[in-house]
Protein backbone atom coordinates (compact mmCIF):
# COMPACT_ATOMS: atom_id res chain seq x y z
CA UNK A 1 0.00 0.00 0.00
CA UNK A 2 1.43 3.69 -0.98
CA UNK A 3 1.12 6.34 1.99
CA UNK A 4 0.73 9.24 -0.91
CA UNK A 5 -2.15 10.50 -1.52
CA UNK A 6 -3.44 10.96 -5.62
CA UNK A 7 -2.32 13.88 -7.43
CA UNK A 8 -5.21 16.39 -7.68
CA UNK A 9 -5.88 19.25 -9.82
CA UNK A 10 -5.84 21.61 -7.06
CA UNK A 11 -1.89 19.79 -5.87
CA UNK A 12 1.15 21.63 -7.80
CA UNK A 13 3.61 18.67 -9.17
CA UNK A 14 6.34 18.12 -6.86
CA UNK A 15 9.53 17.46 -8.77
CA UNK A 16 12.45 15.65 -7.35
CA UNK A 17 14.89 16.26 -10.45
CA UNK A 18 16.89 19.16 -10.77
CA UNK A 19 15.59 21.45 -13.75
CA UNK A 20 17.84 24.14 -14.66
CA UNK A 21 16.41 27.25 -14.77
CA UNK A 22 15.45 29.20 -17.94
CA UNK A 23 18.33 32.04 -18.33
CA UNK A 24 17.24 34.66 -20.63
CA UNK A 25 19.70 35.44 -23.69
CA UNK A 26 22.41 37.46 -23.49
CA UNK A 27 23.03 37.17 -19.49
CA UNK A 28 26.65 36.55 -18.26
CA UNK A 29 25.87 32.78 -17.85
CA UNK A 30 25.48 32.00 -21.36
CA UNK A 31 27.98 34.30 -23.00
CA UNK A 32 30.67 33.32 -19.85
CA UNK A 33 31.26 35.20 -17.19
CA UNK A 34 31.17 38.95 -16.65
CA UNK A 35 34.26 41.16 -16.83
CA UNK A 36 36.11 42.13 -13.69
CA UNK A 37 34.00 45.41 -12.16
CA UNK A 38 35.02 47.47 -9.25
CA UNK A 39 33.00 47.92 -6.70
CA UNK A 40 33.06 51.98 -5.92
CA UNK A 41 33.14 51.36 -2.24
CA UNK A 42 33.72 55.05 -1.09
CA UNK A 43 36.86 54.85 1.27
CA UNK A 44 36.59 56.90 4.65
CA UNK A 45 40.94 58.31 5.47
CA UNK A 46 41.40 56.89 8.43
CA UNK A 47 44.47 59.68 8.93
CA UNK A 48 47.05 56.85 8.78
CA UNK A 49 48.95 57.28 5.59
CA UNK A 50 49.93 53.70 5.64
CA UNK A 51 46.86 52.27 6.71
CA UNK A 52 44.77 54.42 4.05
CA UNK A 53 47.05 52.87 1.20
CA UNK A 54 46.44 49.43 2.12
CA UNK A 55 42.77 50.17 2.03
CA UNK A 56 43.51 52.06 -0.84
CA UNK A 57 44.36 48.51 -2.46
CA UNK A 58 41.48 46.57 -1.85
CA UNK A 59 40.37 48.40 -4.47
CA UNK A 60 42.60 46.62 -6.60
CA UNK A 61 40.61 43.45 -6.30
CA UNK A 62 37.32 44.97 -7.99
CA UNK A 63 39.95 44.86 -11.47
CA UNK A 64 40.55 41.25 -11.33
CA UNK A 65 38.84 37.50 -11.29
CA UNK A 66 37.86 36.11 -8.54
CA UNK A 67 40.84 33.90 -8.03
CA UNK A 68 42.70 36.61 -8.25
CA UNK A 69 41.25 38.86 -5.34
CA UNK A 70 42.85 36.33 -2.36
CA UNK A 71 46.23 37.57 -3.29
CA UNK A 72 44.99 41.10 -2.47
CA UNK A 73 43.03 40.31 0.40
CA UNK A 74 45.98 38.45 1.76
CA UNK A 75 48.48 41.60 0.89
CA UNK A 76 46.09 43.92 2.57
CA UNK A 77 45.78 41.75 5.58
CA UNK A 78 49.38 41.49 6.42
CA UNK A 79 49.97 45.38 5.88
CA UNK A 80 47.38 45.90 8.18
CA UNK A 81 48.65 43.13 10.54
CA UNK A 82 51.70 45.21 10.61
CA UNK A 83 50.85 48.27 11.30
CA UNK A 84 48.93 47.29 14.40
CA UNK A 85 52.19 45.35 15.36
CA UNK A 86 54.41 48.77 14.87
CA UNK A 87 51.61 50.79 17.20
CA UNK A 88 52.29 48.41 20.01
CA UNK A 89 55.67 48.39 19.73
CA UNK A 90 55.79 52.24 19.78
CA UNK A 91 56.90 53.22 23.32
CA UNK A 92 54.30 54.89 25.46
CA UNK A 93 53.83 56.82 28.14
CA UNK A 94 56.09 56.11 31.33
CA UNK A 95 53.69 54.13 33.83
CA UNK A 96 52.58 55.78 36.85
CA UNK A 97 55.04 54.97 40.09
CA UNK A 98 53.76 51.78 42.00
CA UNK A 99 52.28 52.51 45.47
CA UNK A 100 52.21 49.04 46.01
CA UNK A 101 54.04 47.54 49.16
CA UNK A 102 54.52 51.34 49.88
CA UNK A 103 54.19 52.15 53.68
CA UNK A 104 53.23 55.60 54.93
């Protein structure tokens, strides 16, 4: 005995096979894919000369494939890894004396 029930009029077909999908003429995925596009992301200076370059080249990636964007991303990342590493090794202000163990 089948637990389904008979297909009425009022039932929509289920399918269980993948149908592609109807893609109109002329789209990217018929003619290949589109050409590289940047993005236009307006950029904010963040005052850091160094830090606003690296930024700066992110915008880089919007000029290239896909598989070419990781070598950016991973360019940008270490520059900015970098810079944070030079801030904390800049020396900063003397601590304040200890009062600690101190007896009055």
């Amino acid at each position: 005995m089948s637990d389904a029930a008979p297909r009425t009029e009022t039932q929509p077909e289920i399918r269980t096979e993948t149908q592609p999908a109807e893609i109109p003429a002329g789209t990217p995925a018929e003619d290949g894919p589109a050409a590289p596009a940047p993005l236009d992301i307006p950029r904010t200076p963040t005052g850091d000369a160094r830090v606003d370059a690296l930024l700066e080249r992110l915008g880089d990636a919007g000029h290239l494939p896909t598989e070419g964007h990781i070598e950016v991303y991973e360019d940008v990342h270490r520059g900015l890894r970098d810079a944070l590493t030079a801030l904390d090794a800049r020396p900063g202000p003397p601590a304040p004396p200890s009062t600690h163990g101190s007896r009055s």
